[in-house]
C-alpha atoms as a PDB file:
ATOM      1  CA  UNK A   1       7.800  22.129   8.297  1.00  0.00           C
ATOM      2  CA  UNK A   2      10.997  19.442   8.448  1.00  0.00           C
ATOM      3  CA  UNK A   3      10.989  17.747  11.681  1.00  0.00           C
ATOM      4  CA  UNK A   4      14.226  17.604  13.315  1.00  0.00           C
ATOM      5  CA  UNK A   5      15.209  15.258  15.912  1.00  0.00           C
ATOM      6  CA  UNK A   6      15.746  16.299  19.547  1.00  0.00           C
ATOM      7  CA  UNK A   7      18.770  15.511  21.107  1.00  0.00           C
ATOM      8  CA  UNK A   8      16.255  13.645  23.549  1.00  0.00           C
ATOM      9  CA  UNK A   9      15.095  11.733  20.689  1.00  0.00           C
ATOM     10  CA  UNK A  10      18.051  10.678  19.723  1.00  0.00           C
ATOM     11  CA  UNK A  11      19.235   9.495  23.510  1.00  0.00           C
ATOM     12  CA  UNK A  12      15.841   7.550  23.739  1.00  0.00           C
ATOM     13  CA  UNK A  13      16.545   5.973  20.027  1.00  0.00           C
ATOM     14  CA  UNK A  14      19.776   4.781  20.600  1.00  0.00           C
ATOM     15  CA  UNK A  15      18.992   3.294  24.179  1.00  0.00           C
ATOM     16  CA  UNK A  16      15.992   1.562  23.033  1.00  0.00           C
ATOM     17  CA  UNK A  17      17.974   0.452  19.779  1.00  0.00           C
ATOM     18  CA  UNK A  18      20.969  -0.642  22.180  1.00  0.00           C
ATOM     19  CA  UNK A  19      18.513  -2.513  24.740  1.00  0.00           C
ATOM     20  CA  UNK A  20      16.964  -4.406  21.371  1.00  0.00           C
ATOM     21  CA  UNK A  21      20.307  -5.552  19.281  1.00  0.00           C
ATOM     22  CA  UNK A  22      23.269  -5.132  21.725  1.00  0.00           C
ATOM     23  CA  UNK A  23      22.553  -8.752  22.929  1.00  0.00           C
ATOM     24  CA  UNK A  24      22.321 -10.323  19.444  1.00  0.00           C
ATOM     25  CA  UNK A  25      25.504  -7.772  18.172  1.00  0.00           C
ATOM     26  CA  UNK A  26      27.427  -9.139  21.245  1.00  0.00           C
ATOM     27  CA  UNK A  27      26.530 -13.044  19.799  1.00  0.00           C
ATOM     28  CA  UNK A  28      27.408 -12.639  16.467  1.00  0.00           C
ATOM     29  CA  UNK A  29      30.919 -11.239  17.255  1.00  0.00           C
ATOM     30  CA  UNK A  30      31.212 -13.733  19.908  1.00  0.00           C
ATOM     31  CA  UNK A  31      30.141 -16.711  17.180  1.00  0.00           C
ATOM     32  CA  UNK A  32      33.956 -15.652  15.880  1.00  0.00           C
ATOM     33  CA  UNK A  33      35.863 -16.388  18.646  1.00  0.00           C
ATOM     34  CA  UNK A  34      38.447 -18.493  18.640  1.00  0.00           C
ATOM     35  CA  UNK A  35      38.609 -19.462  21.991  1.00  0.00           C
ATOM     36  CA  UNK A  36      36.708 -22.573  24.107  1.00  0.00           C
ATOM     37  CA  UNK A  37      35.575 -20.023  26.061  1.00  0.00           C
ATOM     38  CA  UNK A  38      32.311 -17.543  24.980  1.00  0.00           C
ATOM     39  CA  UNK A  39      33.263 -15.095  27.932  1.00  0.00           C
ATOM     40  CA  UNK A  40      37.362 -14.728  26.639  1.00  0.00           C
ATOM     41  CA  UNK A  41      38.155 -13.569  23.512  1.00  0.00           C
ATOM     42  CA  UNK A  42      40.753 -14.895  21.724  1.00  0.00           C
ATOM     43  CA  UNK A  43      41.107 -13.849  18.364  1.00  0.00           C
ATOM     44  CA  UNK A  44      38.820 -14.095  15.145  1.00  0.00           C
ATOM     45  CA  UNK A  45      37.865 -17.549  13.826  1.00  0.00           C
ATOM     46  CA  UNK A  46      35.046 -19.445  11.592  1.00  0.00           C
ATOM     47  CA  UNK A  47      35.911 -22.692  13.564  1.00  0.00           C
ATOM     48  CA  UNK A  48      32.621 -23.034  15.460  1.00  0.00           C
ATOM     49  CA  UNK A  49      31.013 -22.750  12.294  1.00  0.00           C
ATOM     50  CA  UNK A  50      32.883 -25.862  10.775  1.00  0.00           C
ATOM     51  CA  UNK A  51      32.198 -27.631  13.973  1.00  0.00           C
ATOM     52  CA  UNK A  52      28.219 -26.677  13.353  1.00  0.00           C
ATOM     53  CA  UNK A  53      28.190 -28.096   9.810  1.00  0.00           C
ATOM     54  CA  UNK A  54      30.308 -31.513  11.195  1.00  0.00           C
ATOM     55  CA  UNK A  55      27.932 -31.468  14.049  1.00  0.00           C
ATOM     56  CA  UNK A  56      25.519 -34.324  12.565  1.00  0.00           C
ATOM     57  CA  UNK A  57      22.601 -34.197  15.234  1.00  0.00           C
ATOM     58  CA  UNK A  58      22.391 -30.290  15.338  1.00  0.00           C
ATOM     59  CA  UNK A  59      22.206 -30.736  11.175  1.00  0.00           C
ATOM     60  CA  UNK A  60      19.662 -33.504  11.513  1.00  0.00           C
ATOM     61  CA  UNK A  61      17.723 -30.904  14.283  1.00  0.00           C
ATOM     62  CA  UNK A  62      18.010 -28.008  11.473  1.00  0.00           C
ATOM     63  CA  UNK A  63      16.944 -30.411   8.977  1.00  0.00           C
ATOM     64  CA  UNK A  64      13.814 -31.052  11.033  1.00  0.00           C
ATOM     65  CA  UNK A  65      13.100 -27.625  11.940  1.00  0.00           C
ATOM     66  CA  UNK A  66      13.371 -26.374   7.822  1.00  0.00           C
ATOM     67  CA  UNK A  67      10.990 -29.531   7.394  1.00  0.00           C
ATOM     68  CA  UNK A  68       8.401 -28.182   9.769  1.00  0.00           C
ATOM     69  CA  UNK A  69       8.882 -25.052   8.895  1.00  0.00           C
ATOM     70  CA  UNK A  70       8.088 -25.334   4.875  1.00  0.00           C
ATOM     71  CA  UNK A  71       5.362 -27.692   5.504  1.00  0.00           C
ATOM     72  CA  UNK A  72       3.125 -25.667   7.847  1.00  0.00           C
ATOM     73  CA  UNK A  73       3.952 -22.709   6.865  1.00  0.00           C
ATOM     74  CA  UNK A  74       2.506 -24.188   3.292  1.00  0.00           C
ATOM     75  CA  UNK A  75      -0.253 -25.131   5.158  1.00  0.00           C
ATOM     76  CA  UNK A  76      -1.304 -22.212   7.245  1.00  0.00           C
ATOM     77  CA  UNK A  77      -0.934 -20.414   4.095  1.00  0.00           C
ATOM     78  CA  UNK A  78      -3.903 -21.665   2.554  1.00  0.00           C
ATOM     79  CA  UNK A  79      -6.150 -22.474   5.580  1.00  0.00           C
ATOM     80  CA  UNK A  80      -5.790 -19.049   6.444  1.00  0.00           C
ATOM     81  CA  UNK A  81      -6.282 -17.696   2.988  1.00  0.00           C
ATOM     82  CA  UNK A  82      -9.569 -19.817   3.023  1.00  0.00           C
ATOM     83  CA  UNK A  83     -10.402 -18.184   5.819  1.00  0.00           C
ATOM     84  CA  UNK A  84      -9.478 -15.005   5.098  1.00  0.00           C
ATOM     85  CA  UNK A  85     -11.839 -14.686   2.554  1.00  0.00           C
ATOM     86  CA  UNK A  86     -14.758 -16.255   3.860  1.00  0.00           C
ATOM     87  CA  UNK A  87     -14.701 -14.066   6.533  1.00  0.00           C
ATOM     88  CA  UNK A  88     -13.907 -10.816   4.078  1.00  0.00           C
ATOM     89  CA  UNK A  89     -16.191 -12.059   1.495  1.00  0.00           C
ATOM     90  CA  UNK A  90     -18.978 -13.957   2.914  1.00  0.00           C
ATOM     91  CA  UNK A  91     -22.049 -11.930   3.662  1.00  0.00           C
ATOM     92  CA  UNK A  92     -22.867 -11.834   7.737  1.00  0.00           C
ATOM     93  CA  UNK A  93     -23.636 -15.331   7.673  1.00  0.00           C
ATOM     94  CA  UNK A  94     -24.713 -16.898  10.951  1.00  0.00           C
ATOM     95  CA  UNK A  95     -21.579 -17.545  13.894  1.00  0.00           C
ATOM     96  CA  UNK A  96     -19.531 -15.247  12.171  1.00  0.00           C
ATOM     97  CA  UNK A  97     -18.099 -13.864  15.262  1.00  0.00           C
ATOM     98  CA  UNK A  98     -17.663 -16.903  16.679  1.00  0.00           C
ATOM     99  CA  UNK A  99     -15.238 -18.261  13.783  1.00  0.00           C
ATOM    100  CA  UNK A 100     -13.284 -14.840  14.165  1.00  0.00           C
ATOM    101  CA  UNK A 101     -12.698 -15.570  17.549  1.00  0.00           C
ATOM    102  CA  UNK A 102     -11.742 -18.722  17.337  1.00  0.00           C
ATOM    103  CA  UNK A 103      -9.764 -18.046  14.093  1.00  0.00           C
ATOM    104  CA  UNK A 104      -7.705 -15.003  16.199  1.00  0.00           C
ATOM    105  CA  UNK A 105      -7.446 -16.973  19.876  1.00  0.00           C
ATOM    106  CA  UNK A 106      -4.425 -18.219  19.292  1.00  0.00           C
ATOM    107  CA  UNK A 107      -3.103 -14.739  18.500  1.00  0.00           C
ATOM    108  CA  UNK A 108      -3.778 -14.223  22.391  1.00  0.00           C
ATOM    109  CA  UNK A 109      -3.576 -17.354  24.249  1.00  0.00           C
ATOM    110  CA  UNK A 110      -0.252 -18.556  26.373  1.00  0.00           C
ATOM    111  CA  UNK A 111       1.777 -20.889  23.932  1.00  0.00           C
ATOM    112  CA  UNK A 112       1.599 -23.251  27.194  1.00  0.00           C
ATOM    113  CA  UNK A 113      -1.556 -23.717  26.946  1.00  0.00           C
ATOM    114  CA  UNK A 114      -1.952 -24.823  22.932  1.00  0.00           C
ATOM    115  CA  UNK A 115       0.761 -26.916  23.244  1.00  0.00           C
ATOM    116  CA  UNK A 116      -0.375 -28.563  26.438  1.00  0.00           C
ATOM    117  CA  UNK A 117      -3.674 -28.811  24.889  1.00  0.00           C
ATOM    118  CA  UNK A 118      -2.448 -30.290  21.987  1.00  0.00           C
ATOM    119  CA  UNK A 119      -0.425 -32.780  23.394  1.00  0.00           C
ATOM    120  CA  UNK A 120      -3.461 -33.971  25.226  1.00  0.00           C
ATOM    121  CA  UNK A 121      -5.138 -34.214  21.710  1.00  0.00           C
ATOM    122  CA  UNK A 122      -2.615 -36.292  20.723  1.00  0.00           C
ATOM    123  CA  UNK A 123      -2.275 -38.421  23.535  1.00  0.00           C
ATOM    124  CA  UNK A 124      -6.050 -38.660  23.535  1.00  0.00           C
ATOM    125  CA  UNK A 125      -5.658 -39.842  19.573  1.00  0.00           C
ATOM    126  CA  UNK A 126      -3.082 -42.336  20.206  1.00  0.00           C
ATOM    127  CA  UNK A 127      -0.644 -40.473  17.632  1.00  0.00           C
ATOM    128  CA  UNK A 128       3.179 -41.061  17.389  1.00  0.00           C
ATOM    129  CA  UNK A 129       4.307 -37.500  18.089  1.00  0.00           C
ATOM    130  CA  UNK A 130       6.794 -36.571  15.610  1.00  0.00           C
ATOM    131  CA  UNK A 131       7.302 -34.146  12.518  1.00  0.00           C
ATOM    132  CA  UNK A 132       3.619 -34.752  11.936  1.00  0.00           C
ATOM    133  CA  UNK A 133       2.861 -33.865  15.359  1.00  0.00           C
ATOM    134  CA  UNK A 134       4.911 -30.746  15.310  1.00  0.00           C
ATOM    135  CA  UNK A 135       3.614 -29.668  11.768  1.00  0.00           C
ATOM    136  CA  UNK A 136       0.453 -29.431  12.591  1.00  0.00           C
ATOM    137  CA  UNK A 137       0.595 -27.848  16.168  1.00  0.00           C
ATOM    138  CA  UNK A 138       2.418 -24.930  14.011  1.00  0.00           C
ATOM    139  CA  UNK A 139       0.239 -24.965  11.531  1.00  0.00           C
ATOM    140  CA  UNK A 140      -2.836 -24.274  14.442  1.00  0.00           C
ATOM    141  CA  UNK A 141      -0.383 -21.565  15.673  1.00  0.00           C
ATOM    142  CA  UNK A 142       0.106 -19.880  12.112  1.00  0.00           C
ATOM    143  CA  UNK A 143      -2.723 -19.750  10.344  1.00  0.00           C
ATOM    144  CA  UNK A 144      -4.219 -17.060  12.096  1.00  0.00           C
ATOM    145  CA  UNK A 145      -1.356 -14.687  11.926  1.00  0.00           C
ATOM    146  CA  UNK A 146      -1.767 -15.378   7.786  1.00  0.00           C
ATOM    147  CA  UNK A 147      -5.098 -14.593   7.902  1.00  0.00           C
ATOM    148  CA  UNK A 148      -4.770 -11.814   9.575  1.00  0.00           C
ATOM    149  CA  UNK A 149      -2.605 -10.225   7.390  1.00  0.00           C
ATOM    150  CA  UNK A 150      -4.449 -11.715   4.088  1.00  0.00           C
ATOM    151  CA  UNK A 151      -7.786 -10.395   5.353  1.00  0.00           C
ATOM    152  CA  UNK A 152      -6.056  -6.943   5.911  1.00  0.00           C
ATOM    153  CA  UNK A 153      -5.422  -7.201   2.397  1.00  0.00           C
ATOM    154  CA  UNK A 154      -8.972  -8.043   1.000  1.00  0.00           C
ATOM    155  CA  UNK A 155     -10.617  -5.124   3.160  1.00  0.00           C
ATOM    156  CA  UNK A 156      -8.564  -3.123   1.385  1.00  0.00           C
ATOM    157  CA  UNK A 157      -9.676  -4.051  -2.267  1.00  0.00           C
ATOM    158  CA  UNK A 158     -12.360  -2.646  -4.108  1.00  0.00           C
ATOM    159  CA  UNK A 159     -14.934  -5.440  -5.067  1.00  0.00           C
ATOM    160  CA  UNK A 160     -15.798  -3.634  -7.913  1.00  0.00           C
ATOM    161  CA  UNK A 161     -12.611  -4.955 -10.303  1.00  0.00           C
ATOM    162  CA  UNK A 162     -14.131  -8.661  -9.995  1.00  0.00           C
ATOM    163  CA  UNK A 163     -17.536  -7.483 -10.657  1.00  0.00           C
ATOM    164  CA  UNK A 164     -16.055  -6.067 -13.830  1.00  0.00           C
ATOM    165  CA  UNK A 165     -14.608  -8.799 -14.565  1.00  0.00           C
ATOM    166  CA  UNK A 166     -17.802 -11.001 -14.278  1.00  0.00           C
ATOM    167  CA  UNK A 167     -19.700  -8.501 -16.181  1.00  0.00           C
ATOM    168  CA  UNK A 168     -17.533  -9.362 -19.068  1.00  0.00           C
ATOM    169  CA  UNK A 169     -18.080 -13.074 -19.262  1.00  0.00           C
ATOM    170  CA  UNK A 170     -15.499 -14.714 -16.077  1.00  0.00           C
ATOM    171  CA  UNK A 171     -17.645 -16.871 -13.523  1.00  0.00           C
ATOM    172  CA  UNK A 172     -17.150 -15.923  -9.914  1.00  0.00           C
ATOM    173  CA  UNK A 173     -13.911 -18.039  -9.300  1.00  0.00           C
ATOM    174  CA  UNK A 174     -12.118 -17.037 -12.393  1.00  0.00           C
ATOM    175  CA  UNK A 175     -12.895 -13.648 -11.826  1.00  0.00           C
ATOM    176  CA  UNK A 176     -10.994 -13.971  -8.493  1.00  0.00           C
ATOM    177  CA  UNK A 177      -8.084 -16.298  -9.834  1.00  0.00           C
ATOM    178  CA  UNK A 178      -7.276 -13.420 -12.985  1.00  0.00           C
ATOM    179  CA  UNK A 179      -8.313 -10.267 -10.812  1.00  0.00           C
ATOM    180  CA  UNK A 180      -7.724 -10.825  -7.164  1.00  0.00           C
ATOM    181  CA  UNK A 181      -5.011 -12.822  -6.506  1.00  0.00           C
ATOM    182  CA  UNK A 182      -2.549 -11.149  -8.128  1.00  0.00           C
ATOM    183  CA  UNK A 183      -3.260  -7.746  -5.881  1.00  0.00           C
ATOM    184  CA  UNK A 184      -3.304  -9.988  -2.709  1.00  0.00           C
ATOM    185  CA  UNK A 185      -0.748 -12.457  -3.930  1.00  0.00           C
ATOM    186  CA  UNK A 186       2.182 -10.198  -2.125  1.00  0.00           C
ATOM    187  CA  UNK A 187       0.162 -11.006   1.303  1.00  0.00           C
ATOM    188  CA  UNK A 188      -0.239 -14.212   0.543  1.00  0.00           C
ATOM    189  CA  UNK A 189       3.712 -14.492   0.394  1.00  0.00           C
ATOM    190  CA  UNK A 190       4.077 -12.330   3.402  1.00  0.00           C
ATOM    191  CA  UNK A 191       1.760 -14.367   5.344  1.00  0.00           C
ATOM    192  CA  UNK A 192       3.612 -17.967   4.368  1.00  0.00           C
ATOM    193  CA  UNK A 193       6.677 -16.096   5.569  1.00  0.00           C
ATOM    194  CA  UNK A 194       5.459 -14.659   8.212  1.00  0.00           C
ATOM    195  CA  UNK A 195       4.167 -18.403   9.055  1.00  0.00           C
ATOM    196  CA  UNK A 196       7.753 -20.164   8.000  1.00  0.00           C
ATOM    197  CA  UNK A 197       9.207 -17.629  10.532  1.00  0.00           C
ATOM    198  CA  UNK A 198       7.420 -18.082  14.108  1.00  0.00           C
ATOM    199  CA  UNK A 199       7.306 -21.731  13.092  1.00  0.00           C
ATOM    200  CA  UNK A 200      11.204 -21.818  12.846  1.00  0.00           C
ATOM    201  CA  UNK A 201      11.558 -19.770  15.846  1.00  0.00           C
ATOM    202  CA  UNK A 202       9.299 -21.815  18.307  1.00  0.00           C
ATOM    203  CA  UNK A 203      10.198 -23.821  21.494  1.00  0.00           C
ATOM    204  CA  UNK A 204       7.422 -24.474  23.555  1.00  0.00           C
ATOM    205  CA  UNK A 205       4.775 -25.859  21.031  1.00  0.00           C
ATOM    206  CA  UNK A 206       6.902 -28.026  19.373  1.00  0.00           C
ATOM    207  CA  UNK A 207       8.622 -29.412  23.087  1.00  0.00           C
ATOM    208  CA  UNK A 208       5.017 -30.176  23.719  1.00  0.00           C
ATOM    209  CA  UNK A 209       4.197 -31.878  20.651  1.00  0.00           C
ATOM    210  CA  UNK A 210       7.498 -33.545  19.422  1.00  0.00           C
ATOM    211  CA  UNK A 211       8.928 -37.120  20.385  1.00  0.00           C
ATOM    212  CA  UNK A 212      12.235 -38.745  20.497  1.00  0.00           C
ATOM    213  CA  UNK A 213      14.335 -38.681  17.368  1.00  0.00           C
ATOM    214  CA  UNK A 214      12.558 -35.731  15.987  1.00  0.00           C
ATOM    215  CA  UNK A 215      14.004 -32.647  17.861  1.00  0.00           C
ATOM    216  CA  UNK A 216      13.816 -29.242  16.188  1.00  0.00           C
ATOM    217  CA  UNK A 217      16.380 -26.820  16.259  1.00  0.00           C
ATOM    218  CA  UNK A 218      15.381 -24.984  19.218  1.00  0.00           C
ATOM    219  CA  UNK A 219      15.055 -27.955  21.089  1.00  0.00           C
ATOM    220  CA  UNK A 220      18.398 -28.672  20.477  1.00  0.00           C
ATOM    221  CA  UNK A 221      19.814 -25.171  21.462  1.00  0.00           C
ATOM    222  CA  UNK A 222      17.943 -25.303  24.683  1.00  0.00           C
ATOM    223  CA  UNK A 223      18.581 -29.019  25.862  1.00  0.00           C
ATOM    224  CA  UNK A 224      22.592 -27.688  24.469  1.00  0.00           C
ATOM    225  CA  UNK A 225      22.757 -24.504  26.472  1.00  0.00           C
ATOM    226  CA  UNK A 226      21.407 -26.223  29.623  1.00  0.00           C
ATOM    227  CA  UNK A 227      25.019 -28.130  30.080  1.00  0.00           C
ATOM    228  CA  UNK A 228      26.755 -24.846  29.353  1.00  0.00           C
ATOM    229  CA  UNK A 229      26.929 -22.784  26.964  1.00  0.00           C
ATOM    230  CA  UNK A 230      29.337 -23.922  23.793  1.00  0.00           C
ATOM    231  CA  UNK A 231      30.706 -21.279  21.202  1.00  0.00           C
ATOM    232  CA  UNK A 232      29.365 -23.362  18.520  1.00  0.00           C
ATOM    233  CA  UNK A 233      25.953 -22.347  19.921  1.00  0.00           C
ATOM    234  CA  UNK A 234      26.772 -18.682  19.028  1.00  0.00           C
ATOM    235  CA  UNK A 235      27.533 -19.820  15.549  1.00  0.00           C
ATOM    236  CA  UNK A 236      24.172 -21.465  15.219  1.00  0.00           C
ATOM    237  CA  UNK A 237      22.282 -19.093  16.896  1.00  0.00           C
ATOM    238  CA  UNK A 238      23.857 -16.312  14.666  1.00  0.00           C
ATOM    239  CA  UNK A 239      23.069 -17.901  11.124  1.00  0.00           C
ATOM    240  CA  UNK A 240      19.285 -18.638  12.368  1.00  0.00           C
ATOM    241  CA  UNK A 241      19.482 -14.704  13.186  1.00  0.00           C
ATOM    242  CA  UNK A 242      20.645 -13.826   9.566  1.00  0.00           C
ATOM    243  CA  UNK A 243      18.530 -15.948   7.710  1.00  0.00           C
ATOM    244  CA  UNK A 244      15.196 -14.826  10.151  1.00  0.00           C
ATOM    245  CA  UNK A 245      16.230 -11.335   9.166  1.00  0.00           C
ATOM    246  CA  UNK A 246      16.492 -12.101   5.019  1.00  0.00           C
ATOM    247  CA  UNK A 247      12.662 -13.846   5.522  1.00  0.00           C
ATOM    248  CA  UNK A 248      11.528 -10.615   7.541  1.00  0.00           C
ATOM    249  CA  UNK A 249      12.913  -8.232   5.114  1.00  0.00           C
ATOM    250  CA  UNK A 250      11.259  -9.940   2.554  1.00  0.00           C
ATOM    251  CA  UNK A 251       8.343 -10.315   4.241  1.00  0.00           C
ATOM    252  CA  UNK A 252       8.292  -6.437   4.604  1.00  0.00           C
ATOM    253  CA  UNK A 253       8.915  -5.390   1.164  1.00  0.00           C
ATOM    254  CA  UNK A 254       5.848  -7.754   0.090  1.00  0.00           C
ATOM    255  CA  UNK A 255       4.068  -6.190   2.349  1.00  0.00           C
ATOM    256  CA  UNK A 256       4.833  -2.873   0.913  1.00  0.00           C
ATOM    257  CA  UNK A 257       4.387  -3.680  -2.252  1.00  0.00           C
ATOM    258  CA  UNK A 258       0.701  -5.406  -1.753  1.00  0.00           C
ATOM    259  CA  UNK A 259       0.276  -1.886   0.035  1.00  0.00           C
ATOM    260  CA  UNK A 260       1.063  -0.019  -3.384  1.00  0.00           C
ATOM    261  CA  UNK A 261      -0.951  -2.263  -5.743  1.00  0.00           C
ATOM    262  CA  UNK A 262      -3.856  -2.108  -3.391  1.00  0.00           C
ATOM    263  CA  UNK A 263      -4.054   1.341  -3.199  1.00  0.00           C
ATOM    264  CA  UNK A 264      -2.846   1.990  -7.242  1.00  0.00           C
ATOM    265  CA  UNK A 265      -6.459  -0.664  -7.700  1.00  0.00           C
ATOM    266  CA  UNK A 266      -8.396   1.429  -5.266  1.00  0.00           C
ATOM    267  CA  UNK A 267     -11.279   4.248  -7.041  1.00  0.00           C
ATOM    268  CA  UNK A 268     -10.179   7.737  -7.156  1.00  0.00           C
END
């Protein structure tokens, strides 16, 4: 029987839609404005865009963040693949619980308290904090989101196609490289995206764990929109929005499609 959508439905999906995306729909128009001042329009414009791109320090702060970004995300990606599979893979091997929890506490824990806890690391180390500083405190905060969504994969997957595979001459590791990896290789992407995506997004960690000269992106914003808020800000803030949204799209439809050859490899 075809649902249909109550007109109660549709009241409660447009609020909730509305309470979500208004905001960021109100910004991007905004980021077009030709006026000096965000809360008076006056007229459409791309000027605060060209004052973006001859705005050297919030390029050298975007230049950081993409840094970061690629780097850790690169990172987390195979850490958490690592661990991914030891944890799917390995037979109940002694502390196993304890490496899931601390694998998944960062999924829970106050972003506050990493990065303060980091920073005492750091301090404690004697370490110029910097871009190495910052890459790594995102690559802590990443890698369990990408193995969480690589180990999703593996449960998935029937064991069965790399015994196969080793029945018909392939050692354990090649058996995984030519039959696994391809099916999980969609989560694999998802997960470095997923990774490349909080890491661009994140403020408190990286205020925590960065030093001066090496400002990310959202540092910048923030420290910016604490004098006032500039219409060049918009313009930032809306082409961080658009490319976030390519990278999640992306992210999904990997996601989908390591769905579809998962279940295409599972036994009838």
């Amino acid at each position: 029987m075809p649902r249909h959508f109550s007109r109660f439905n549709v009241v409660a999906l447009a609020l909730g839609a509305a309470f979500l995306y208004l905001p960021i729909v109100i910004l991007v128009i905004y980021s077009f404005n030709a006026s000096k001042l965000v809360t008076v329009w006056g007229g459409w414009s791309t000027r605060w865009y060209t004052e973006f791109f001859n705005d050297r320090a919030m390029l050298d702060a975007a230049w950081m963040s993409l840094r970061v970004a690629v780097v850790s995300a690169t990172s987390a990606t195979l850490l958490g693949t690592l661990a991914a599979i030891a944890l799917t893979r390995g037979e109940r091997f002694r502390g196993r619980a304890l490496m899931s929890g601390m694998l998944y506490a960062p999924l829970v824990m106050p972003e506050v308290i990493s990065g303060l806890s980091l920073l005492l690391l750091f301090v404690a180390l004697d370490a110029g904090r910097g871009f190495w500083t910052v890459t790594i405190a995102h690559t802590t905060l990443t890698m369990c989101f990408v193995a969480v969504v690589v180990q999703s994969r593996l449960a998935g997957l029937d064991r069965s196609l790399e015994e196969a595979a080793m029945d018909l001459g392939r050692d354990p590791v090649r058996a995984f490289v030519a039959v696994t990896l391809p099916l999980i290789w969609p989560a694999i992407a998802a997960g470095w995206m997923l990774a490349f995506t909080l890491s661009l997004d994140d403020l408190v960690i990286a205020s925590f764990t960065t030093g001066p000269g090496a400002s990310t992106l959202p540092i910048r914003i923030y420290s910016e929109v604490r004098l006032g808020v500039k219409p060049e800000i918009n313009a930032i803030c809306t082409l961080v929005i658009g490319f976030i949204a390519v990278v999640i799209v992306s992210a999904s439809l990997l996601s989908k499609l390591s769905s579809a050859r998962g279940e295409s490899a599972a036994p009838l």
